[in-house]
C-alpha atoms as a PDB file:
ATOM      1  CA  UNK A   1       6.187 -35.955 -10.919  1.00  0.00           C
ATOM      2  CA  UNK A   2       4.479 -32.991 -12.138  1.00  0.00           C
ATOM      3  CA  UNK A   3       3.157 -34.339 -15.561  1.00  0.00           C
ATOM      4  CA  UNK A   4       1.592 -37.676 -13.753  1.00  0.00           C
ATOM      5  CA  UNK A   5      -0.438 -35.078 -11.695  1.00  0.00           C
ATOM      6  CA  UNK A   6      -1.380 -33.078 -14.430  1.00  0.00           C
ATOM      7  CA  UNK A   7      -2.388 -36.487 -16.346  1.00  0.00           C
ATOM      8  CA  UNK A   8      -4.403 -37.593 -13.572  1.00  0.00           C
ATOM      9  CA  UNK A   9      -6.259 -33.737 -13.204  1.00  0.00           C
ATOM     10  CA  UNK A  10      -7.191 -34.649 -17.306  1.00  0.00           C
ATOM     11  CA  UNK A  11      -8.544 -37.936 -16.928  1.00  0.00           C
ATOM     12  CA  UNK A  12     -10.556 -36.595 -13.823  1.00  0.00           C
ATOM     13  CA  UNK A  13     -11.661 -34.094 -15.869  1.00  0.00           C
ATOM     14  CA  UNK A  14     -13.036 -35.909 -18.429  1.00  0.00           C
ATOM     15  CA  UNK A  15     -14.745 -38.123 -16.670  1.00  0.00           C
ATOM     16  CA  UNK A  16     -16.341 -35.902 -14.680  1.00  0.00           C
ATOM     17  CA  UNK A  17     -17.237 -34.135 -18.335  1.00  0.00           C
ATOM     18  CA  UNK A  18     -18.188 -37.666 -19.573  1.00  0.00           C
ATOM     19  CA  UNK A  19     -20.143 -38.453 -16.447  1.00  0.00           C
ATOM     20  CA  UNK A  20     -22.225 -34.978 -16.474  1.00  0.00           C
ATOM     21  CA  UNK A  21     -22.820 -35.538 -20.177  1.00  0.00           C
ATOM     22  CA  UNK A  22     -24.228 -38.773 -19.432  1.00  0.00           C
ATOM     23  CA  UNK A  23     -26.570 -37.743 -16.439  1.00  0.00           C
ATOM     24  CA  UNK A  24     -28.052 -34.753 -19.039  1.00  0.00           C
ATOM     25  CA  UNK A  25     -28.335 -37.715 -21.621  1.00  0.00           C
ATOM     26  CA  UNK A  26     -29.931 -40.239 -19.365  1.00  0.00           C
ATOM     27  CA  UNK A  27     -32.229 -36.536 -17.797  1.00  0.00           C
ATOM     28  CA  UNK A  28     -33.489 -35.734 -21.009  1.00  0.00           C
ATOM     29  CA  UNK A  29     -34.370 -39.328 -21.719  1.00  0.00           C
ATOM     30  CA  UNK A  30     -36.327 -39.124 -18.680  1.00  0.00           C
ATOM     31  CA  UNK A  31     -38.086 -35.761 -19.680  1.00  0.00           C
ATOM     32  CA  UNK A  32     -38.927 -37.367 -22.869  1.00  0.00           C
ATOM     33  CA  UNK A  33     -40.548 -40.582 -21.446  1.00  0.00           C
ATOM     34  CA  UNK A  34     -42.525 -38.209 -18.619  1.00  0.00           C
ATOM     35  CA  UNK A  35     -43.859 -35.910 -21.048  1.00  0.00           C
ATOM     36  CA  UNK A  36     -45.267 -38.379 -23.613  1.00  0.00           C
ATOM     37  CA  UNK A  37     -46.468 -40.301 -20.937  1.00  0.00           C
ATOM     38  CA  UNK A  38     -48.371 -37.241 -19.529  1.00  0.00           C
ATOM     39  CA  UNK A  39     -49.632 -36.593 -23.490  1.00  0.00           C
ATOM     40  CA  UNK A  40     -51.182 -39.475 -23.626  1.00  0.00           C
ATOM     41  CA  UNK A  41     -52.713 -39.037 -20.419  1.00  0.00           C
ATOM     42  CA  UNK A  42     -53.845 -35.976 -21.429  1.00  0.00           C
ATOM     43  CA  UNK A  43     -55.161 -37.251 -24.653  1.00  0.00           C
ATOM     44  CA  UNK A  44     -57.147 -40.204 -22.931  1.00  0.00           C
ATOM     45  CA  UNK A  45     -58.539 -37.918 -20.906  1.00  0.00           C
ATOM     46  CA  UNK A  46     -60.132 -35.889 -23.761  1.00  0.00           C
ATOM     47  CA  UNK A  47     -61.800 -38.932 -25.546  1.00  0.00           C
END
Protein backbone atom coordinates (compact mmCIF):
# COMPACT_ATOMS: atom_id res chain seq x y z
CA UNK A 1 0.00 0.00 0.00
CA UNK A 2 2.61 2.32 1.00
CA UNK A 3 4.88 2.18 -2.17
CA UNK A 4 1.66 2.81 -4.63
CA UNK A 5 1.28 6.09 -2.57
CA UNK A 6 4.68 6.99 -2.67
CA UNK A 7 4.59 6.19 -6.62
CA UNK A 8 1.69 8.28 -7.11
CA UNK A 9 3.41 11.44 -4.75
CA UNK A 10 6.48 10.94 -7.73
CA UNK A 11 4.49 11.06 -10.70
CA UNK A 12 2.57 14.11 -9.13
CA UNK A 13 5.64 15.51 -8.60
CA UNK A 14 6.94 15.46 -11.77
CA UNK A 15 4.33 16.63 -13.44
CA UNK A 16 3.81 19.35 -11.51
CA UNK A 17 7.87 19.91 -12.19
CA UNK A 18 7.14 19.18 -15.91
CA UNK A 19 4.10 21.41 -15.96
CA UNK A 20 5.97 24.54 -14.18
CA UNK A 21 8.87 23.97 -16.56
CA UNK A 22 6.60 24.24 -19.35
CA UNK A 23 4.62 27.45 -18.21
CA UNK A 24 8.42 29.24 -17.72
CA UNK A 25 9.12 27.78 -21.32
CA UNK A 26 5.93 28.85 -22.95
CA UNK A 27 6.54 32.65 -20.37
CA UNK A 28 9.74 33.29 -21.75
CA UNK A 29 8.52 32.60 -25.25
CA UNK A 30 6.07 35.17 -24.57
CA UNK A 31 8.70 37.73 -23.18
CA UNK A 32 10.63 37.13 -26.24
CA UNK A 33 7.80 37.76 -28.80
CA UNK A 34 6.64 41.09 -26.54
CA UNK A 35 9.94 42.53 -26.44
CA UNK A 36 10.90 42.28 -30.14
CA UNK A 37 7.65 43.31 -30.94
CA UNK A 38 8.06 46.48 -28.76
CA UNK A 39 11.82 46.88 -30.60
CA UNK A 40 10.50 47.19 -33.58
CA UNK A 41 8.01 49.51 -32.46
CA UNK A 42 10.48 51.40 -31.03
CA UNK A 43 12.62 51.33 -34.06
CA UNK A 44 9.67 52.46 -36.44
CA UNK A 45 9.15 55.04 -34.35
CA UNK A 46 12.68 56.51 -34.77
CA UNK A 47 12.68 56.47 -38.67
Amino acid sequence: MSTSVAKYELRKIAYLNLRSKFIVFHLFLYENEHSKFEFRKKYLQIQ
